[in-house]
Protein backbone atom coordinates (compact mmCIF):
# COMPACT_ATOMS: atom_id res chain seq x y z
CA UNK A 1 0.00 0.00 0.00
CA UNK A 2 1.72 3.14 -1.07
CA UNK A 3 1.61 6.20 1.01
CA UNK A 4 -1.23 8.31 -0.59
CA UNK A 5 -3.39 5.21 -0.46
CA UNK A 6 -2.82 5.41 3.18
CA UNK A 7 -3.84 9.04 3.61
CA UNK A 8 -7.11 8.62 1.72
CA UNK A 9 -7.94 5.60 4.24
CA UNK A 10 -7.40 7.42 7.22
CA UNK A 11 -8.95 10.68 5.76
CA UNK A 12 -12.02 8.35 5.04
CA UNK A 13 -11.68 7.62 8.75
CA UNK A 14 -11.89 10.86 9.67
CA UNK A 15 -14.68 11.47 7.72
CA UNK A 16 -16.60 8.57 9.14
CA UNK A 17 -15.80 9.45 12.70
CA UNK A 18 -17.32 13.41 11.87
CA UNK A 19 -19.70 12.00 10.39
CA UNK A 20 -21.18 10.26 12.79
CA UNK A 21 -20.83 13.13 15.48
CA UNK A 22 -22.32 15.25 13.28
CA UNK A 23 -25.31 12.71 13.54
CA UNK A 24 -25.38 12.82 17.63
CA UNK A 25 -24.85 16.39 17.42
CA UNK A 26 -28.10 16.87 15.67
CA UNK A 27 -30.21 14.68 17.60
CA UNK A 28 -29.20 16.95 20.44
CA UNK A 29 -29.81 19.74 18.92
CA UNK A 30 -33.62 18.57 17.75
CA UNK A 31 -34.10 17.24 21.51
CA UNK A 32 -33.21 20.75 22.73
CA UNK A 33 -35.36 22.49 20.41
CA UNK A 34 -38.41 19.93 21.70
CA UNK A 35 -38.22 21.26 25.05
């Protein structure tokens, strides 16, 4: 696996990771706005 191949999978990481905080961080946001 050469180097830039590496990047882009742990970019793609990164992106998953926001990704999914960016989910919970919405849900909190919509329960806050309920109340």
């Amino acid at each position: 696996m050469d180097e830039q191949t590496a990047l882009l999978r742990k970019l793609d990481q990164r992106i998953e990771k926001n990704t999914a905080e960016i989910g919970q961080n919405k849900e909190s946001i919509t329960k806050l706005q309920e109340k």
